[in-house]
N, C-alpha and C. Protein backbone atom coordinates (compact mmCIF):
# COMPACT_ATOMS: atom_id res chain seq x y z
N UNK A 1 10.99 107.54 86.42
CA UNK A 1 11.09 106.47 85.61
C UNK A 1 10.78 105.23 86.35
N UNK A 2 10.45 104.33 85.44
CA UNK A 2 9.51 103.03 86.30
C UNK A 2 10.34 102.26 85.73
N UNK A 3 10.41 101.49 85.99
CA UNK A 3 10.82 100.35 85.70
C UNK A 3 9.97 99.26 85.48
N UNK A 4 9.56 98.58 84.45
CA UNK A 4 9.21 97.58 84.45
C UNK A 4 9.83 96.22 83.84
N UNK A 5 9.42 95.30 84.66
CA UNK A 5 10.24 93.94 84.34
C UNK A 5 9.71 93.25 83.35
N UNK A 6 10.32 92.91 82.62
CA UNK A 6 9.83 92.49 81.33
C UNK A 6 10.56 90.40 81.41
N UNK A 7 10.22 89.78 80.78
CA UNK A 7 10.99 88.66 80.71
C UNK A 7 10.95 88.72 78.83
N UNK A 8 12.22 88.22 78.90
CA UNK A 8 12.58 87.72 77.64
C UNK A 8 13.31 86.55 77.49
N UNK A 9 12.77 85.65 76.59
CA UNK A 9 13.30 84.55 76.34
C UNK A 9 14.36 84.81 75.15
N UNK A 10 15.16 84.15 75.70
CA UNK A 10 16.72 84.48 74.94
C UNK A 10 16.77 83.25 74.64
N UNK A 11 17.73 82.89 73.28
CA UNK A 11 18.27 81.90 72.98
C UNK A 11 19.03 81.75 73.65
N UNK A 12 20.00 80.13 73.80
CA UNK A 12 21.07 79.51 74.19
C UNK A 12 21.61 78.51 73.68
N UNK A 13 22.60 79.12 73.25
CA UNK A 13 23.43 78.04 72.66
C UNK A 13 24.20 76.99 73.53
N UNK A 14 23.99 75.56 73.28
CA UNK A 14 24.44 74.64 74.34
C UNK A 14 25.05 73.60 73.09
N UNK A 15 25.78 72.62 74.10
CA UNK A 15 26.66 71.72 72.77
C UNK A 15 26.25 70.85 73.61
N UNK A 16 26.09 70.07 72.17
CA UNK A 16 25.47 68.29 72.57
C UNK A 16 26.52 67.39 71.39
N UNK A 17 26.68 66.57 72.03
CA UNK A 17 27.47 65.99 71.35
C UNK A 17 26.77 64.60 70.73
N UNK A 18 27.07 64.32 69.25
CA UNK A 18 26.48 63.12 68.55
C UNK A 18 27.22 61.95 67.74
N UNK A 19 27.14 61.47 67.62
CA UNK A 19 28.03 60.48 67.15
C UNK A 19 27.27 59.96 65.86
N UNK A 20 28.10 59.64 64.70
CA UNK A 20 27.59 59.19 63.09
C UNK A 20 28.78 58.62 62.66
N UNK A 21 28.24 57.42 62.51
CA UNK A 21 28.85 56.06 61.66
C UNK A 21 29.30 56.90 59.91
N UNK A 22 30.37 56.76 60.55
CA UNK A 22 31.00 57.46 58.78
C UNK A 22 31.72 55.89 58.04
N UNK A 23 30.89 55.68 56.77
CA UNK A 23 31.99 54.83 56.09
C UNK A 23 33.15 54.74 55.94
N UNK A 24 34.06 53.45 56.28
CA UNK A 24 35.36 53.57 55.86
C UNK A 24 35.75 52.34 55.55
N UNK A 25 36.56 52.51 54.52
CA UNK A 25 37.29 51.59 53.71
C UNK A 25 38.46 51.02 54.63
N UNK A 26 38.34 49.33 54.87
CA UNK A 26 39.81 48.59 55.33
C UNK A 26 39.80 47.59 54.52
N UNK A 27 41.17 47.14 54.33
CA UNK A 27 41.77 46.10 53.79
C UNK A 27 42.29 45.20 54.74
N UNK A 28 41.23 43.80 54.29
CA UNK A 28 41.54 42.68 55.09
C UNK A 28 42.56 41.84 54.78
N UNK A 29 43.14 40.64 55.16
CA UNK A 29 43.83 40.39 54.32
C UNK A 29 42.73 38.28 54.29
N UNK A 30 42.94 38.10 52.97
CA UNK A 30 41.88 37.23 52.77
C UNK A 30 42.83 35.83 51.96
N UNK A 31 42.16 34.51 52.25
CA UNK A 31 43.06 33.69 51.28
C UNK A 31 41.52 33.16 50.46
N UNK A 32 41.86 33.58 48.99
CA UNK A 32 41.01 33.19 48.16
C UNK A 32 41.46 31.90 47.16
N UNK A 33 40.63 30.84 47.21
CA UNK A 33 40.72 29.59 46.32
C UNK A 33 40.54 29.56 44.81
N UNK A 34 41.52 29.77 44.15
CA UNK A 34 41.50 30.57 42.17
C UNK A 34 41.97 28.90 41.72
N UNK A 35 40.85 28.86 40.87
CA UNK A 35 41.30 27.23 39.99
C UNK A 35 42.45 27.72 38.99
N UNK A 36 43.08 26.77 38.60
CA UNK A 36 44.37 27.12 38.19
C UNK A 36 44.13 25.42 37.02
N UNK A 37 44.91 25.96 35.90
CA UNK A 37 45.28 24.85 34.99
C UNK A 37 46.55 23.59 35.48
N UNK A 38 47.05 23.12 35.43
CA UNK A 38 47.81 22.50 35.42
C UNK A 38 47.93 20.77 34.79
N UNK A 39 48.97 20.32 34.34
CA UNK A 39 49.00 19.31 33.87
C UNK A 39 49.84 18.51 34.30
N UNK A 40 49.41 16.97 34.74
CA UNK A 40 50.29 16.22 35.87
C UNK A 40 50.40 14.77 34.34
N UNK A 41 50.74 14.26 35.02
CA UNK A 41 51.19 12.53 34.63
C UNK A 41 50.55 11.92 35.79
N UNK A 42 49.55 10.52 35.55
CA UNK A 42 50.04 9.80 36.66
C UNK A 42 49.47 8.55 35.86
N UNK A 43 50.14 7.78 36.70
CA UNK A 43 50.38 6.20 36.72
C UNK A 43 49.64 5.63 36.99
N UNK A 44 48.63 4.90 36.57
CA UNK A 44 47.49 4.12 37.20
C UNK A 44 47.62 2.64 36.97
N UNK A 45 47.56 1.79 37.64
CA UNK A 45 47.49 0.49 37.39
C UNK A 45 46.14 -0.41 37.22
N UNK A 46 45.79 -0.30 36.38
CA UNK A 46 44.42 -1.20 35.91
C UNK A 46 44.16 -2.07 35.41
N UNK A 47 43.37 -3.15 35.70
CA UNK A 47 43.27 -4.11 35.27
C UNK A 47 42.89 -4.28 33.48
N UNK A 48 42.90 -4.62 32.46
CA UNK A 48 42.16 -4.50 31.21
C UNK A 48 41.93 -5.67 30.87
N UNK A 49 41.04 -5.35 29.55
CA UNK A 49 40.82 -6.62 28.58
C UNK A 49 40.80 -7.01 27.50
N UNK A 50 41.57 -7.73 26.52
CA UNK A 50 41.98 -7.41 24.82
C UNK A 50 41.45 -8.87 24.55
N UNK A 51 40.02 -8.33 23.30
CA UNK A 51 39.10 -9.22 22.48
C UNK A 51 40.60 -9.66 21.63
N UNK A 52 40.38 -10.75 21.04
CA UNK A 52 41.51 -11.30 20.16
C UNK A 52 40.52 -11.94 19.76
N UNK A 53 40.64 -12.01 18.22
CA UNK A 53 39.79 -13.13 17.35
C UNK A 53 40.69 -14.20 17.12
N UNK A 54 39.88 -15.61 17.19
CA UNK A 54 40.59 -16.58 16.86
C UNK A 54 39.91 -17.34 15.55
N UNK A 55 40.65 -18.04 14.87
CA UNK A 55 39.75 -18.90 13.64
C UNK A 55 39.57 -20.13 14.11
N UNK A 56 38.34 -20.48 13.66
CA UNK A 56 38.46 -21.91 13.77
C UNK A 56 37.26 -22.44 12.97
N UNK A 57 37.05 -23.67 12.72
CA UNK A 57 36.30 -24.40 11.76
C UNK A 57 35.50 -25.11 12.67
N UNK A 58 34.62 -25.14 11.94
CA UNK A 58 32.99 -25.20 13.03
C UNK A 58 31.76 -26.65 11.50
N UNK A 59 31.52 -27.44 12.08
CA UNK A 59 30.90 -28.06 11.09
C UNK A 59 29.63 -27.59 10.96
N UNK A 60 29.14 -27.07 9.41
CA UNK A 60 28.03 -26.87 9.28
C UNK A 60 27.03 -27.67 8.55
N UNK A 61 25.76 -27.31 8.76
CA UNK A 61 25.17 -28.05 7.76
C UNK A 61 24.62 -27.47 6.70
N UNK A 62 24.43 -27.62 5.38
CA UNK A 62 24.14 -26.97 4.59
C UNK A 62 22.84 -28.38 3.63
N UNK A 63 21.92 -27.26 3.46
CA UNK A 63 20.98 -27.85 2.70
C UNK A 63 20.70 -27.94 1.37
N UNK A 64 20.90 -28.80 0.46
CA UNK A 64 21.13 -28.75 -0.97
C UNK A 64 19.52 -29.94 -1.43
N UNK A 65 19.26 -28.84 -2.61
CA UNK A 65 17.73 -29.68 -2.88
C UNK A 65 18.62 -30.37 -3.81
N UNK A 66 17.49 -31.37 -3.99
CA UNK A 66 17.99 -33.32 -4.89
C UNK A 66 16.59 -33.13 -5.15
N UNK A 67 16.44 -34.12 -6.36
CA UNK A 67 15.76 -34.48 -7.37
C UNK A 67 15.48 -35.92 -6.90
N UNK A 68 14.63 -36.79 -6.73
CA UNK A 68 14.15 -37.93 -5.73
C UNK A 68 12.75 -38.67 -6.97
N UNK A 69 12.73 -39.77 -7.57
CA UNK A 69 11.86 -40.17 -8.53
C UNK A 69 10.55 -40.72 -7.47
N UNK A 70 9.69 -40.64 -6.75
CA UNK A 70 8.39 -41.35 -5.85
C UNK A 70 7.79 -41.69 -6.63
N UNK A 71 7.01 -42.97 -6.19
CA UNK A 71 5.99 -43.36 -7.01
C UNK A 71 5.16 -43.08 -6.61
N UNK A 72 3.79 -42.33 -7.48
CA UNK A 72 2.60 -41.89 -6.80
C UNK A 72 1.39 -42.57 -7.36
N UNK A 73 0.56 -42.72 -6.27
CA UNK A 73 -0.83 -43.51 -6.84
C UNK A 73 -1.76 -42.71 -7.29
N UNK A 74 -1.74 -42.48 -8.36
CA UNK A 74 -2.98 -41.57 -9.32
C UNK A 74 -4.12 -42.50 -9.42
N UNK A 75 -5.15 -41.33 -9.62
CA UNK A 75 -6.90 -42.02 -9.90
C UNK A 75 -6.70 -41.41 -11.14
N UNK A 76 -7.09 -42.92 -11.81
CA UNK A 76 -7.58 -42.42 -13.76
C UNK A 76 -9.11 -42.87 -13.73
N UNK A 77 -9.19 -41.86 -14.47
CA UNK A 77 -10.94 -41.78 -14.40
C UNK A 77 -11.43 -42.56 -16.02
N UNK A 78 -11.63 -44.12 -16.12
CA UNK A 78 -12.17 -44.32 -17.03
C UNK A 78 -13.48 -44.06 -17.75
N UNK A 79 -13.53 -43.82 -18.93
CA UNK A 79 -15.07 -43.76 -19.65
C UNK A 79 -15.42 -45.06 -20.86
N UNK A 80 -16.37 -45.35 -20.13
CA UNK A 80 -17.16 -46.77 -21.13
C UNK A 80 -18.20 -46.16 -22.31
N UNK A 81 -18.19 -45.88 -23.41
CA UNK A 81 -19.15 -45.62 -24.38
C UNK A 81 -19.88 -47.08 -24.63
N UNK A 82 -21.11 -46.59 -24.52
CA UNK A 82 -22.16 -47.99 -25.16
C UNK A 82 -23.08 -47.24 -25.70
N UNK A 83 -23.37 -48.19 -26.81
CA UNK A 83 -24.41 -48.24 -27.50
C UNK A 83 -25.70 -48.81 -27.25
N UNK A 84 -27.07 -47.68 -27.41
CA UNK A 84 -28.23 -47.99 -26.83
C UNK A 84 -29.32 -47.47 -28.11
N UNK A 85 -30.16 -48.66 -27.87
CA UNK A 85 -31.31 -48.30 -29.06
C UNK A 85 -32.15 -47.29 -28.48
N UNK A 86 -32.39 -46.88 -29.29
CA UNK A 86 -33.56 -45.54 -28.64
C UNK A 86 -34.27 -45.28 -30.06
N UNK A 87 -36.18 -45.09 -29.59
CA UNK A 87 -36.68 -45.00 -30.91
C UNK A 87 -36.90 -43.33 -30.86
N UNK A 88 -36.47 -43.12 -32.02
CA UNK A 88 -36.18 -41.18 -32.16
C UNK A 88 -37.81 -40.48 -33.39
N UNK A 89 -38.19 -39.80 -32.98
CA UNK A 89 -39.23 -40.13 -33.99
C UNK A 89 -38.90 -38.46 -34.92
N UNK A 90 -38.81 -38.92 -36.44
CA UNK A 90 -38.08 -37.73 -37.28
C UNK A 90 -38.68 -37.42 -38.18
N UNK A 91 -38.98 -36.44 -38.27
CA UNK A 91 -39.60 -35.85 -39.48
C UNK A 91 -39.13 -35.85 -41.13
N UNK A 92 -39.25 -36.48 -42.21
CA UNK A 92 -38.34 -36.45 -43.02
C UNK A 92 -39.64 -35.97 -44.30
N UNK A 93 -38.63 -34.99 -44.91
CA UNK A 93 -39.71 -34.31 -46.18
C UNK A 93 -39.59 -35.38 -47.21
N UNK A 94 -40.68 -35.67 -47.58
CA UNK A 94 -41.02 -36.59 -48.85
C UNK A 94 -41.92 -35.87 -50.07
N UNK A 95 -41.23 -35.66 -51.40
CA UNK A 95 -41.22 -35.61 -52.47
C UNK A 95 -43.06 -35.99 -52.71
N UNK A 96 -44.20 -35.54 -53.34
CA UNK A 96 -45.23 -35.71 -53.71
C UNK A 96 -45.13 -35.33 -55.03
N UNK A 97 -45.83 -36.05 -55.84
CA UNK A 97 -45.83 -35.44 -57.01
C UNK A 97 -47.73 -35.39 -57.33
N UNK A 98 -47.79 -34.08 -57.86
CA UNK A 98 -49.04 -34.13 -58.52
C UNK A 98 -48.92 -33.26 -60.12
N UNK A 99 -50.09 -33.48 -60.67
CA UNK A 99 -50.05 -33.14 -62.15
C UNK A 99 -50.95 -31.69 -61.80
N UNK A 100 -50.45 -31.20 -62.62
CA UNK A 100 -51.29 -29.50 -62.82
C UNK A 100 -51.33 -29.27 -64.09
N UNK A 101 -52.50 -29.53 -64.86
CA UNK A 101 -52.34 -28.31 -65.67
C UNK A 101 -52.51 -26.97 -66.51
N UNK A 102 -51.35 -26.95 -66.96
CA UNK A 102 -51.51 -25.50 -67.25
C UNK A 102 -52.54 -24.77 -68.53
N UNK A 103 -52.85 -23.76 -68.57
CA UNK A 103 -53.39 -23.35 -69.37
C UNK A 103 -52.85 -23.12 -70.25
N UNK A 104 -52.99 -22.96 -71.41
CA UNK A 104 -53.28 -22.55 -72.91
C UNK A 104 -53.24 -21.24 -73.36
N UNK A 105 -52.66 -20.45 -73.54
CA UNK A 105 -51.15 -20.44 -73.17
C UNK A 105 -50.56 -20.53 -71.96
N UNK A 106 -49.08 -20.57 -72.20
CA UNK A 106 -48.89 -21.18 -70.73
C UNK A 106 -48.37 -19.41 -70.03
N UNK A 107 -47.65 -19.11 -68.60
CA UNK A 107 -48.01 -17.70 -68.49
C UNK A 107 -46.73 -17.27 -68.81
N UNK A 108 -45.91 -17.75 -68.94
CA UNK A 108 -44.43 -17.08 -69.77
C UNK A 108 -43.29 -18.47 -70.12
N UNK A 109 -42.78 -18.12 -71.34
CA UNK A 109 -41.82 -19.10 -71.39
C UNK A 109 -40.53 -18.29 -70.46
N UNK A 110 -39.32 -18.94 -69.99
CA UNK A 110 -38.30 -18.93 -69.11
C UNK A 110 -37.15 -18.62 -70.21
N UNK A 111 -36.64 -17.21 -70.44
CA UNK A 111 -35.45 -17.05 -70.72
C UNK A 111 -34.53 -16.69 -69.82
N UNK A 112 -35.21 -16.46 -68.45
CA UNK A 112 -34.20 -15.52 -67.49
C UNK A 112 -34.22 -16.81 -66.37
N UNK A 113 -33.38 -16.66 -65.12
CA UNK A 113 -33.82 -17.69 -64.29
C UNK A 113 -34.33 -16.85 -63.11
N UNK A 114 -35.15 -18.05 -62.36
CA UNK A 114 -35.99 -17.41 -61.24
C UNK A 114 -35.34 -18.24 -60.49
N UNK A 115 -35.93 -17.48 -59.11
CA UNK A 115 -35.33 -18.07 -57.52
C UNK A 115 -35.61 -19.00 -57.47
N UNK A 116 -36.69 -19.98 -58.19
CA UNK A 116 -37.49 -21.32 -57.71
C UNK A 116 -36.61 -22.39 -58.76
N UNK A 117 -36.92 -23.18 -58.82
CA UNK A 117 -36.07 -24.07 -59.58
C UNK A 117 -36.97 -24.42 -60.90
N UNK A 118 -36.66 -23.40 -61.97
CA UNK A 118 -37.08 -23.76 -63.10
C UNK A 118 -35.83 -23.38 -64.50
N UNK A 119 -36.12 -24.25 -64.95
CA UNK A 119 -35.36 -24.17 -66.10
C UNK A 119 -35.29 -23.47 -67.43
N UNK A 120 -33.87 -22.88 -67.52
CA UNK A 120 -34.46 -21.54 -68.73
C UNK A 120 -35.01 -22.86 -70.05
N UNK A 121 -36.06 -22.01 -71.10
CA UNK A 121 -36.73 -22.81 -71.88
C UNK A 121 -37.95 -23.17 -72.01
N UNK A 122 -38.11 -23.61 -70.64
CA UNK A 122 -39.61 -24.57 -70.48
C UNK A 122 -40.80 -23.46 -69.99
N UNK A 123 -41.76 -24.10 -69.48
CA UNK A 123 -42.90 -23.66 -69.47
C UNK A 123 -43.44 -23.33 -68.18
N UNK A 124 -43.74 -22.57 -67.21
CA UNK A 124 -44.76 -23.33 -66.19
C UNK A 124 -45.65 -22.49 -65.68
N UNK A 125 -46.52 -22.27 -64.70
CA UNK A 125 -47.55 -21.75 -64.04
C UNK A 125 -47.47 -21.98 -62.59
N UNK A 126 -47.61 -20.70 -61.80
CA UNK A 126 -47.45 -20.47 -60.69
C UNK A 126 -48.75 -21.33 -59.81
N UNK A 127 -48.46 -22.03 -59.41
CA UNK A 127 -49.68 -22.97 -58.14
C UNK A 127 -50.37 -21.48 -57.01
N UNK A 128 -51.50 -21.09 -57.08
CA UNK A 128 -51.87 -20.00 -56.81
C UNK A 128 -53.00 -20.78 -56.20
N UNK A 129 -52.92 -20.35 -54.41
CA UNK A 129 -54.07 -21.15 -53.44
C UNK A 129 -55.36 -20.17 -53.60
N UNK A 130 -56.20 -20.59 -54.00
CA UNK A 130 -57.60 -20.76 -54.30
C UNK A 130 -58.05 -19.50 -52.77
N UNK A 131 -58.98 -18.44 -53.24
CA UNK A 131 -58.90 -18.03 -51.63
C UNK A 131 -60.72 -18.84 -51.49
């Protein structure tokens, strides 16, 4: 039998030591500042100042309208009418008389009246311009 040498690597267990921050809870002791209600009095001495109305009579003036008679100098505007000859030159219708006469028979006697100035009764004949 032979022997042969063999190597073997073996485990080994070895201790190492580690250290870990474990949380922990302490109670400190703490003075905390808590507003609080409370109700005091105090006394203050202050100076003040009190408006007071007073009356009093004050002269005023007051303005009142009046009625005042002035004499005023007016312009009157006179008008002179005169009389002036002036030659006016006028047409005035004048009356002609001429004779016409009529024929034999005459052209109607007048029982009715016409626009012209003839008289119911009589006789006449129309003046008829010659052409």
């Amino acid at each position: 039998m032979t022997f042969v040498e063999v190597e073997v690597e073996v485990p080994v267990v070895t201790e190492v030591e580690e250290n870990y921050f474990s949380p922990e809870v302490t109670y400190d002791d703490v003075v905390v500042e808590v507003p609080r209600e409370e109700q005091s009095e105090i006394t203050v001495q202050v100076p003040y100042e009190i408006d007071v109305l007073k009356e009093r009579k004050i002269p005023v003036t007051k303005r009142v309208p009046i009625e005042v008679t002035v004499p005023v100098e007016v312009d009157q505007e006179i008008t002179e009418q005169r009389t002036v000859l002036e030659e006016v030159e006028v047409e005035v219708p004048v009356a002609v008389e001429y004779e016409e006469k009529i024929p034999s028979p005459p052209c109607h006697w007048h029982d009715i009246k016409h626009s012209h100035d003839v008289k119911v009764g009589l006789t006449h004949t129309h003046h008829h311009k010659q052409n």
